[in-house]
N, C-alpha and C. Protein backbone atom coordinates (compact mmCIF):
# COMPACT_ATOMS: atom_id res chain seq x y z
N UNK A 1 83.27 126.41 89.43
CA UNK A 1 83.98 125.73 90.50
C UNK A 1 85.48 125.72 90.18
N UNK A 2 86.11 125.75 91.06
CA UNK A 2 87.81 125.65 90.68
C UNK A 2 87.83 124.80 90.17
N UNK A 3 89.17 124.21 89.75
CA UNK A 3 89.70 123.08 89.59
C UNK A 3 90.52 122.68 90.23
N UNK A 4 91.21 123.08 91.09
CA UNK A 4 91.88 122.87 91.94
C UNK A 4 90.83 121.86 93.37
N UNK A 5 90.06 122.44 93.43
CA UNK A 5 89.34 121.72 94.15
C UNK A 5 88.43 120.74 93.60
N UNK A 6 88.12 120.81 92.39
CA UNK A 6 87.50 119.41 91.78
C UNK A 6 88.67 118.52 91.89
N UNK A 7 89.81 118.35 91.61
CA UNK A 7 90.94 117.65 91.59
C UNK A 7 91.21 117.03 92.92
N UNK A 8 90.94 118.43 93.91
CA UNK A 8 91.55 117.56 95.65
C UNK A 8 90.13 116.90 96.00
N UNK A 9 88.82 116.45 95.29
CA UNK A 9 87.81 115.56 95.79
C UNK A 9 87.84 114.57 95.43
N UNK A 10 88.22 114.52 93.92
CA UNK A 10 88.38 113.12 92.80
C UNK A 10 90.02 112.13 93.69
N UNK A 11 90.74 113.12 93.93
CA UNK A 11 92.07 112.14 94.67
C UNK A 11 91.51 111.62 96.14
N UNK A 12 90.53 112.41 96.88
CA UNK A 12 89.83 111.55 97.68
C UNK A 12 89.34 110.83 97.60
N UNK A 13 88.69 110.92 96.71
CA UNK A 13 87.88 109.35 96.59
C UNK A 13 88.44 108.28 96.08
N UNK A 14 89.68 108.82 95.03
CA UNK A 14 90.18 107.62 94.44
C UNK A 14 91.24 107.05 95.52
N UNK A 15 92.21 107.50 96.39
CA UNK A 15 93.14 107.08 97.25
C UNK A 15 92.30 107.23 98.60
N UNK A 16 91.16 107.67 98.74
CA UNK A 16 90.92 107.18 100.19
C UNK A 16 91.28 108.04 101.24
N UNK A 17 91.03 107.51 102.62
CA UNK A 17 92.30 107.66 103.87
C UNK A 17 92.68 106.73 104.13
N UNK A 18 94.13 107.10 104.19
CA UNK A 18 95.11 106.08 104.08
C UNK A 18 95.68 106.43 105.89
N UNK A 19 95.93 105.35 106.71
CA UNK A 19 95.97 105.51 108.10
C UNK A 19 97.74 104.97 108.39
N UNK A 20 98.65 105.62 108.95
CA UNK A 20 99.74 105.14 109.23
C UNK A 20 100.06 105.03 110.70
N UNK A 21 100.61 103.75 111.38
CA UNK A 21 100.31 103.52 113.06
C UNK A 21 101.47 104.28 112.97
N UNK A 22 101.84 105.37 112.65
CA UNK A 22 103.74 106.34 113.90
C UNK A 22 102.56 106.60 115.34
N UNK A 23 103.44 106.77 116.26
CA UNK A 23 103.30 107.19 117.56
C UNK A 23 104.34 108.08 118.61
N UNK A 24 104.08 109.13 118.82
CA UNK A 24 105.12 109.47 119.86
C UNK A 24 105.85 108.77 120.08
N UNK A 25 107.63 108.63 120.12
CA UNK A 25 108.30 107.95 121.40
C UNK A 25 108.84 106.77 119.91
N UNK A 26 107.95 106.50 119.14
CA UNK A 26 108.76 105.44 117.69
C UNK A 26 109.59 105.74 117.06
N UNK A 27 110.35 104.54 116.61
CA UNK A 27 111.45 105.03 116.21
C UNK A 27 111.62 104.65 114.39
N UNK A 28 111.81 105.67 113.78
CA UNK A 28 112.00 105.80 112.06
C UNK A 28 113.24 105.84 111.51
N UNK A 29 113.16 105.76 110.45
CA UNK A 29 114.60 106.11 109.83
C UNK A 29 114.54 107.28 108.99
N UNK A 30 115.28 108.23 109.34
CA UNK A 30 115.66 109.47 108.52
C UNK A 30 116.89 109.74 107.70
N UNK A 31 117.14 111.28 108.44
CA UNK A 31 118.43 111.71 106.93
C UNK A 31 118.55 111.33 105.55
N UNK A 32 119.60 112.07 105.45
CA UNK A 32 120.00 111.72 103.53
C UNK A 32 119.74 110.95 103.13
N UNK A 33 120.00 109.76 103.65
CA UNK A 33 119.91 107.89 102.88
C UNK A 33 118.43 107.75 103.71
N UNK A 34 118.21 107.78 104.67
CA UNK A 34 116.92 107.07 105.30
C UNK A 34 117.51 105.99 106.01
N UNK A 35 118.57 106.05 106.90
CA UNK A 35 119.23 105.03 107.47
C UNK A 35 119.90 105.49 108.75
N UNK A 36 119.30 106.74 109.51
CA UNK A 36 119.87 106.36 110.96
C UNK A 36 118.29 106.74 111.72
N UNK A 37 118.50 106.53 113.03
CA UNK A 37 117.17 106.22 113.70
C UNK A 37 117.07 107.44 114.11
N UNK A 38 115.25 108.20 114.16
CA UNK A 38 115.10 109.22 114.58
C UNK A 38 113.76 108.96 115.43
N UNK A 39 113.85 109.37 116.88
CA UNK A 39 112.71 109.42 117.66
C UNK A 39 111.80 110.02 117.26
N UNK A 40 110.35 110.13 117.46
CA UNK A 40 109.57 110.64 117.13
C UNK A 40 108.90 111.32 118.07
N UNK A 41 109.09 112.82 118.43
CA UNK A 41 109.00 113.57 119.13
C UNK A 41 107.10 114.04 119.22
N UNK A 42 107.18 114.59 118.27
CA UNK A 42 105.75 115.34 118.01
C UNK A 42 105.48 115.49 116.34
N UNK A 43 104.10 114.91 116.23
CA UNK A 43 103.54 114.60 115.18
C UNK A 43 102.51 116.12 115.28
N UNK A 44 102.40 116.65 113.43
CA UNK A 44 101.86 117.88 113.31
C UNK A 44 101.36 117.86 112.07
N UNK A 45 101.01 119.31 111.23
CA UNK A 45 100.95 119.85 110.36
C UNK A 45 101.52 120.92 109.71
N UNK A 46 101.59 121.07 108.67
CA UNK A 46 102.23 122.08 108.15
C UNK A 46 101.54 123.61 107.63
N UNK A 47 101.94 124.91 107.08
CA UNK A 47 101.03 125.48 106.84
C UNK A 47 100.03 124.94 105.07
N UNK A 48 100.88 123.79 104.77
CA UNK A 48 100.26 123.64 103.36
C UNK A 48 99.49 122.09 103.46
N UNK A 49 99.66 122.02 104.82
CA UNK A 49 98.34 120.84 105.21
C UNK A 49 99.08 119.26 105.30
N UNK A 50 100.35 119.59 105.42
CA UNK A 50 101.08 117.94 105.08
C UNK A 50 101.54 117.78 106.71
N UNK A 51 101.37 116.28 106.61
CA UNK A 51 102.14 116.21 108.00
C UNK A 51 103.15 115.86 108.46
N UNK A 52 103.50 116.38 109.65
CA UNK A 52 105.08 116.58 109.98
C UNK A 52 105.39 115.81 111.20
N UNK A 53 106.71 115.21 110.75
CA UNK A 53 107.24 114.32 111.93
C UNK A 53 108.19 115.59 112.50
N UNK A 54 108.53 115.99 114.26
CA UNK A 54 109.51 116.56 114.69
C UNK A 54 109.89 117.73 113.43
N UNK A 55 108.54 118.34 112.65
CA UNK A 55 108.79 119.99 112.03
C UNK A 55 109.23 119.99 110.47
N UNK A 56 109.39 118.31 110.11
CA UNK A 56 109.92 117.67 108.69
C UNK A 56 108.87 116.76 108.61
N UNK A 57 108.31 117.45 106.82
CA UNK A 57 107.50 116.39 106.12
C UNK A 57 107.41 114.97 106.53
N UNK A 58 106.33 114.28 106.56
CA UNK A 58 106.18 112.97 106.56
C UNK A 58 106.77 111.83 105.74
N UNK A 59 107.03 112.36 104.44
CA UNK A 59 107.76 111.71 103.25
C UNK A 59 109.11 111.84 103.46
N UNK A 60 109.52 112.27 104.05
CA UNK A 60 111.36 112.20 104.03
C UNK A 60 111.89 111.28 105.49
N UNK A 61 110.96 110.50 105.67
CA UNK A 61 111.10 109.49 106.35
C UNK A 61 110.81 108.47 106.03
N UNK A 62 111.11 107.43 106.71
CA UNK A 62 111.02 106.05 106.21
C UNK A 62 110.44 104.82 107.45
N UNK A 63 109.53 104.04 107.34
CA UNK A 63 108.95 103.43 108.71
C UNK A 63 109.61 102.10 108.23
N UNK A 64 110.96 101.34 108.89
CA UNK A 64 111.46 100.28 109.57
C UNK A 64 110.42 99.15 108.99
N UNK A 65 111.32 97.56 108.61
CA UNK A 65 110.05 96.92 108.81
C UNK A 65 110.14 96.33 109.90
N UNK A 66 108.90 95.20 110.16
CA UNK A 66 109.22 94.46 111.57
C UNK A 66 109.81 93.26 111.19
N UNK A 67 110.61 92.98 112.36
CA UNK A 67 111.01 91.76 112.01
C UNK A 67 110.50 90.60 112.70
């Protein structure tokens, strides 16, 4: 068996699915710092399986808290 894929079953089980509420039309914080507001156009994937806000990774954003 690979290991590569023994590895991506064991991080499933240990972290789960993890569920984040973004929605079309919400608003995040992006750029350099993570500090001006970016609409959220269209939510996707990538070809290496990560997901993408508006065509950019999910991680180089930042979700606002509420106040």
């Amino acid at each position: 068996m690979d290991i590569r894929k023994i590895i991506r079953e064991e991080l499933k089980i240990v972290l789960g699915d993890t569920t984040i509420s973004i929605n079309v039309g919400d608003e995040i914080l992006g750029g350099k710092f993570k500090n001006k507001k970016v609409k959220v156009k269209e939510i996707g994937t990538n070809e290496k399986g990560e997901v993408t806000i508006n065509g950019t990774a999910l991680l180089r954003f930042r979700i606002p808290k509420e106040d």
